[in-house]
Each structure stands twice: as structure tokens, then as C-alpha cells.
N, C-alpha and C. Protein backbone atom coordinates (compact mmCIF):
# COMPACT_ATOMS: atom_id res chain seq x y z
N UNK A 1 28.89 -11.09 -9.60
CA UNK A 1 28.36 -9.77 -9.39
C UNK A 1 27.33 -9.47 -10.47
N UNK A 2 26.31 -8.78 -10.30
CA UNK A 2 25.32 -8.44 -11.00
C UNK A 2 25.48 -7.20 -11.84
N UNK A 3 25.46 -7.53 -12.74
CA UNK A 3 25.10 -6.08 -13.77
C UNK A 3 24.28 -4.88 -13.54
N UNK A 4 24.77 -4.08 -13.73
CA UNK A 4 24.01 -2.64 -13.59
C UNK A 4 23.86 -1.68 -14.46
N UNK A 5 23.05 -0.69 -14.56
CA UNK A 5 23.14 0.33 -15.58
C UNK A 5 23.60 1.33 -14.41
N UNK A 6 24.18 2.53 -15.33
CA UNK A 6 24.90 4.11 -14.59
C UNK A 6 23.77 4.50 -13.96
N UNK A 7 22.17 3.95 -14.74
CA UNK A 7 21.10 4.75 -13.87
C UNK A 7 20.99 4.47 -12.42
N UNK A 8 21.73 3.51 -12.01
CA UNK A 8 21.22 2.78 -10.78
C UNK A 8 21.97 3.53 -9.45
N UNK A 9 23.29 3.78 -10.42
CA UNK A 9 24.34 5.43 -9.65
C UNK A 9 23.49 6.25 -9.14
N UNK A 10 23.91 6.59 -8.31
CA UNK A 10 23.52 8.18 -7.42
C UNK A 10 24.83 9.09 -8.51
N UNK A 11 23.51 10.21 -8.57
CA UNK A 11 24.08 11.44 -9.51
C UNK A 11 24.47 12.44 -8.24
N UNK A 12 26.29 12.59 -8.53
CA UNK A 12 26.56 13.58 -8.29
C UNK A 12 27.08 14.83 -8.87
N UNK A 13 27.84 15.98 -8.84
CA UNK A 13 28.04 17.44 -8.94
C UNK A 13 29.65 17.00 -9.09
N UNK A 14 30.18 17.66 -9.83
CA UNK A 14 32.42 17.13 -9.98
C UNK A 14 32.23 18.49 -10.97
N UNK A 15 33.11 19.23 -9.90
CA UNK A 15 34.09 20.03 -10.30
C UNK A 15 35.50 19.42 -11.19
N UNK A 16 35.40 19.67 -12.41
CA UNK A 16 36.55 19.27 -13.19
C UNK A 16 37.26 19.96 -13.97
N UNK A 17 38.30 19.96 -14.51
CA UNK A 17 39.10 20.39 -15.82
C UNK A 17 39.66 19.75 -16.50
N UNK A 18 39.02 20.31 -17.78
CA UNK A 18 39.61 20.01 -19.26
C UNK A 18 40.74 20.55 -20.13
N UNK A 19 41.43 19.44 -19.85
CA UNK A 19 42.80 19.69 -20.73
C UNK A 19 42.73 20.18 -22.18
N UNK A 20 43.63 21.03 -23.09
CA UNK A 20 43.56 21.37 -24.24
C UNK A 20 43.45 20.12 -25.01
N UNK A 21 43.88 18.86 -24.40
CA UNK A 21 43.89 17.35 -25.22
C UNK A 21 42.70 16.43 -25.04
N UNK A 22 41.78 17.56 -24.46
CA UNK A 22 40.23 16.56 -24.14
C UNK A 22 40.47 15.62 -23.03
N UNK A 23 41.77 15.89 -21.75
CA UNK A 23 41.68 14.72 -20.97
C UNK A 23 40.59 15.48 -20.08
N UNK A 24 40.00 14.68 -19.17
CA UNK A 24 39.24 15.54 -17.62
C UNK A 24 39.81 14.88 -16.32
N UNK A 25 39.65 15.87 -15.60
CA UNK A 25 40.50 15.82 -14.52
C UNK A 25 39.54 16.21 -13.74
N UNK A 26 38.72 15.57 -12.52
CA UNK A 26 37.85 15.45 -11.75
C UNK A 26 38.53 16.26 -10.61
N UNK A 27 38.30 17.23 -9.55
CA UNK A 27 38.65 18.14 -8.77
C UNK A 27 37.93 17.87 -7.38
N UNK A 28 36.86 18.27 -7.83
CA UNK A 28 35.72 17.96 -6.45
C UNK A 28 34.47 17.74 -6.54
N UNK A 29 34.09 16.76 -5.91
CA UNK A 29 32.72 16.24 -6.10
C UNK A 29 31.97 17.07 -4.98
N UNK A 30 30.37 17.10 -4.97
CA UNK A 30 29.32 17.20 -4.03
C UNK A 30 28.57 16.64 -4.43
N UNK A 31 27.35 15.78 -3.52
CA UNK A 31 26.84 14.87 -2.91
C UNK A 31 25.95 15.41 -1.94
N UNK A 32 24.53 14.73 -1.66
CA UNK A 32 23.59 15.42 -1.17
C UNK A 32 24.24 13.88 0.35
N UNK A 33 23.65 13.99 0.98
CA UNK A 33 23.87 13.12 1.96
C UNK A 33 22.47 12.90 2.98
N UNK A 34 21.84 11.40 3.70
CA UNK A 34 21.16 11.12 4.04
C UNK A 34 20.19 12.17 4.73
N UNK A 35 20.97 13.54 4.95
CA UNK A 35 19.64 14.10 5.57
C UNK A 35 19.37 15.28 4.54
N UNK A 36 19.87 14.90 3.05
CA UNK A 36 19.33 16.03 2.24
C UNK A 36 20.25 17.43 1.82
N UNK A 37 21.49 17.25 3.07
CA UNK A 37 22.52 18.34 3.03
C UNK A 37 23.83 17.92 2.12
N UNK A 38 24.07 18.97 1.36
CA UNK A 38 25.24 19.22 0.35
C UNK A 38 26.64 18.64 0.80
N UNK A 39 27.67 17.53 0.80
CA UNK A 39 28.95 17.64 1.28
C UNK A 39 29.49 17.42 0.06
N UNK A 40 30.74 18.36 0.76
CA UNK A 40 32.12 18.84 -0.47
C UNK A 40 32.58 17.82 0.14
N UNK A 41 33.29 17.24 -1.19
CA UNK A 41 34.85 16.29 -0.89
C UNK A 41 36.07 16.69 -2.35
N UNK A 42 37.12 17.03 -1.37
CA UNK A 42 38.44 17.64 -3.03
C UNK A 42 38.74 15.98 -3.30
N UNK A 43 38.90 15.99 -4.54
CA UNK A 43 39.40 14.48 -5.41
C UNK A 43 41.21 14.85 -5.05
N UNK A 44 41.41 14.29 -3.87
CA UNK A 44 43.64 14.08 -3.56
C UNK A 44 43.87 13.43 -4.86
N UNK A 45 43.41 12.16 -5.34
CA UNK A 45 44.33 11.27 -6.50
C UNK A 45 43.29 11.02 -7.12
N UNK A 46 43.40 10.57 -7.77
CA UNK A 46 42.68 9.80 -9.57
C UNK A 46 43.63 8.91 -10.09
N UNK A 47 42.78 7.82 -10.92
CA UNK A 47 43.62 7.08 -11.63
C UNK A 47 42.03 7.05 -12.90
N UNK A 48 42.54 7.64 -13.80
CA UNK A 48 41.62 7.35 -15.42
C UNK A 48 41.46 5.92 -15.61
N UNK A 49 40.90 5.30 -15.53
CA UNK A 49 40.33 4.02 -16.22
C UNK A 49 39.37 3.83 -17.19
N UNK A 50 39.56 4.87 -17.66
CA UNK A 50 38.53 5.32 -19.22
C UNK A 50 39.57 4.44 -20.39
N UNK A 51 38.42 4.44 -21.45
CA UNK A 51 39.68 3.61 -22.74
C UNK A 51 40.18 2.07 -22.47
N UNK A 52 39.58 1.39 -22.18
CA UNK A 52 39.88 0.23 -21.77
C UNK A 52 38.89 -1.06 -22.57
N UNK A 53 38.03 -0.07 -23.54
CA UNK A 53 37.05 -1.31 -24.07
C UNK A 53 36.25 -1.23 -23.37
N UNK A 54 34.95 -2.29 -23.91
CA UNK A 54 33.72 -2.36 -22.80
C UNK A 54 33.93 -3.63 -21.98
N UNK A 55 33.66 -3.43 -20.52
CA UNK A 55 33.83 -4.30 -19.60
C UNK A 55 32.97 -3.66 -18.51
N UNK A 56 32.75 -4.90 -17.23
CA UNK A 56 32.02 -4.50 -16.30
C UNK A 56 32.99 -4.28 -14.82
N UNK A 57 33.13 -3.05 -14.40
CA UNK A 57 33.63 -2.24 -13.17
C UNK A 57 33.79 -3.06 -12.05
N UNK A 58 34.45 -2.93 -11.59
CA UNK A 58 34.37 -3.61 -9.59
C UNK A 58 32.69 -3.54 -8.94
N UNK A 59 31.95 -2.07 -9.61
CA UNK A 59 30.21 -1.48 -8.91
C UNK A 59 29.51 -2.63 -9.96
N UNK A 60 30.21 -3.30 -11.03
CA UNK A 60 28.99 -4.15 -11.73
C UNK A 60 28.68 -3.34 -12.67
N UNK A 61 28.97 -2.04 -13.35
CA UNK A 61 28.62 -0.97 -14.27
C UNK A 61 29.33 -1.63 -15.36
N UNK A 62 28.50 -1.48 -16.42
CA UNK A 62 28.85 -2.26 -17.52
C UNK A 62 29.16 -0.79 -18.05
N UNK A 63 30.88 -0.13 -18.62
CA UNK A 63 31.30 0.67 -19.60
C UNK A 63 31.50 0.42 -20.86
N UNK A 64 31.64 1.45 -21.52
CA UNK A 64 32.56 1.55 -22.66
C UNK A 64 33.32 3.10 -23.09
N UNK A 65 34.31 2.64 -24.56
CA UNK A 65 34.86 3.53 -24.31
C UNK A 65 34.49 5.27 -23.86
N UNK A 66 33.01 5.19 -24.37
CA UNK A 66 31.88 6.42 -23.97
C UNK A 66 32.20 6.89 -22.73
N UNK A 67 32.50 6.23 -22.02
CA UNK A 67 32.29 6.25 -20.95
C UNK A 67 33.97 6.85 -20.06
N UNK A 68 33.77 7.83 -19.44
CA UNK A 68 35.01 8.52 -18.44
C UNK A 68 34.91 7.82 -16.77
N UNK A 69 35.85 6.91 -16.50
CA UNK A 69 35.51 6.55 -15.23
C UNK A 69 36.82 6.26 -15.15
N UNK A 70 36.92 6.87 -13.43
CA UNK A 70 37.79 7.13 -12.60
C UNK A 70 37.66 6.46 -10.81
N UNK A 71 38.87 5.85 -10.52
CA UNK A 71 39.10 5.55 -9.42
C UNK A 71 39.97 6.99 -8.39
N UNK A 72 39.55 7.40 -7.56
CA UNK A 72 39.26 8.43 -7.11
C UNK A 72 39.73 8.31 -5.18
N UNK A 73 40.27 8.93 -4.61
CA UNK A 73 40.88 9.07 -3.42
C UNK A 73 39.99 10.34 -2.63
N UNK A 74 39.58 10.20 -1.61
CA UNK A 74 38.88 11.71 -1.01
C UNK A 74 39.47 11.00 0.44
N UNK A 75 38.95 12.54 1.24
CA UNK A 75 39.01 11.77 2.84
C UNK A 75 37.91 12.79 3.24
N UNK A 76 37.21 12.08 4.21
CA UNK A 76 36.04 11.44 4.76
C UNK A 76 36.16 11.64 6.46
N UNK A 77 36.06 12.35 7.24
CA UNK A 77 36.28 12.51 8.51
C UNK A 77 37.91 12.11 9.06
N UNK A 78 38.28 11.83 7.93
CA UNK A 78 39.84 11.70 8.71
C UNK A 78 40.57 10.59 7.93
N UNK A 79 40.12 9.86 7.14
CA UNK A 79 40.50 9.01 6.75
C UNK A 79 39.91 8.88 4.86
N UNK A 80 41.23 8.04 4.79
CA UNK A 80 41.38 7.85 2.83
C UNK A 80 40.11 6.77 2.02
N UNK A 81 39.11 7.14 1.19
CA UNK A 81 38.38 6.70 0.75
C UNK A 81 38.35 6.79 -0.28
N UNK A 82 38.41 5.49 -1.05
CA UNK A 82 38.19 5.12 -2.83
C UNK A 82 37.22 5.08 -2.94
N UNK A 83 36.97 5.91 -4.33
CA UNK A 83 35.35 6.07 -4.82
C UNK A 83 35.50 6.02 -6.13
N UNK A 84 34.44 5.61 -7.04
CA UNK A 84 34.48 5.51 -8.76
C UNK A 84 33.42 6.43 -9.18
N UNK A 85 34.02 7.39 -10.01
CA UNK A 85 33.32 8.26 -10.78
C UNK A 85 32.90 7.77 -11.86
N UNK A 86 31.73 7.97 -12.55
CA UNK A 86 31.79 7.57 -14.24
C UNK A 86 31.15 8.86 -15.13
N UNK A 87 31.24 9.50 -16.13
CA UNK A 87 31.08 10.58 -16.49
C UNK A 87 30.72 10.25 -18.20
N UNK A 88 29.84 10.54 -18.37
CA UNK A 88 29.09 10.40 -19.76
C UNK A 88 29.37 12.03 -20.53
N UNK A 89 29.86 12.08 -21.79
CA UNK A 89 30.31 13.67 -21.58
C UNK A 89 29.12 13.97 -22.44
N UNK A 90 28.43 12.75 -23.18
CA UNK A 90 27.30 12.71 -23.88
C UNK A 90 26.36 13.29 -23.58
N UNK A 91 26.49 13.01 -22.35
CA UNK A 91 24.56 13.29 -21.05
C UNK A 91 25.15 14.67 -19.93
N UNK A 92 26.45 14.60 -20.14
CA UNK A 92 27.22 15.79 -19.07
C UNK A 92 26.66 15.25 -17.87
N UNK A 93 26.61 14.25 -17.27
CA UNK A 93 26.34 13.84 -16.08
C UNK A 93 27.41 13.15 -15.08
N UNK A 94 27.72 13.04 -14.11
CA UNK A 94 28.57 12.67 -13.37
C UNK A 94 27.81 11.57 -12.33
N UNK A 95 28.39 10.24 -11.92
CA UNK A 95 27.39 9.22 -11.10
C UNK A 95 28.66 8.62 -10.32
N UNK A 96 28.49 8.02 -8.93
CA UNK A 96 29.26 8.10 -8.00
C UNK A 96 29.17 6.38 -7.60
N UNK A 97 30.11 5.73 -7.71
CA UNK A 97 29.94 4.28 -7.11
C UNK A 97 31.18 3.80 -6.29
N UNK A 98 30.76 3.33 -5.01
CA UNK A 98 31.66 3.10 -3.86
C UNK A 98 31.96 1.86 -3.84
């Protein structure tokens, strides 16, 4: 698999909360979609995969510990879809890899 930078992510919008212990907890994302229009999706599960050292992701995203990324559950017309968040709290940006 080929290496990537976060720039290569599509930037999305995540509704989140921050724990008094600095954890984040991703809620709901939005996403512009092929014809330019806004879709909501609520985050059902998460699993944190932040803190793990630097290594490169299942998307080829090379992290580190900088770096907040999450394996992520939504549904999608009816059905359960894994998605990877990665969240720079540096840049306050949120980027979306499937």
C-alpha cells in the first residue's frame, strides 16, 4: 500500500466531545457529497486508535502520536459502515478515510 499524507483526506465537519481528561469522543460527522449537498451521519461506535506510536493506517496515512484517529461505525441507507477519522487537534481539522 502506498503512503499518504492527511492532505490527500477529504476534510470533514465532527461534532465531538471533550472529556475533562482530554479524551474526544467523535459524535457526528458531515460531509459534502458528490452533488455538493451536506449529509449528516451520528458516529453509533468508535474505537480510539490514537497512542499507538507512528505507523501507517489500513488508508496508507502515515500517524503519530499527534495524531487522534478513530475507527468509526455510521449507517448509510440502511446498513453498518466503517469509516476512519483522523483529527489533528494542532490544525483543529477533522479528515475522513474509508
Amino acid at each position: 500500500m502506498t503512503e499518504k499524507s492527511m492532505d490527500d483526506l477529504k476534510r470533514v465537519d465532527v461534532i465531538c466531545e471533550h472529556t475533562v481528561d482530554g479524551v474526544v469522543i467523535p459524535l457526528k460527522m458531515r460531509v459534502k457529497d458528490d452533488n455538493g449537498e451536506y449529509q449528516t451521519y451520528r458516529i453509533d461506535a468508535y474505537k480510539d486508535k490514537s497512542g499507538n506510536g507512528a505507523y501507517t493506517t489500513r488508508d496508507g496515512i502515515y500517524v503519530t502520536n499527534e495524531t487522534n484517529y478513530f475507527e468509526c461505525s455510521i449507517g448509510v441507507l440502511g446498513r453498518v459502515r466503517v469509516i476512519r477519522l483522523y483529527y489533528k487537534s494542532k490544525e483543529g481539522i477533522w479528515r475522513l478515510g474509508m
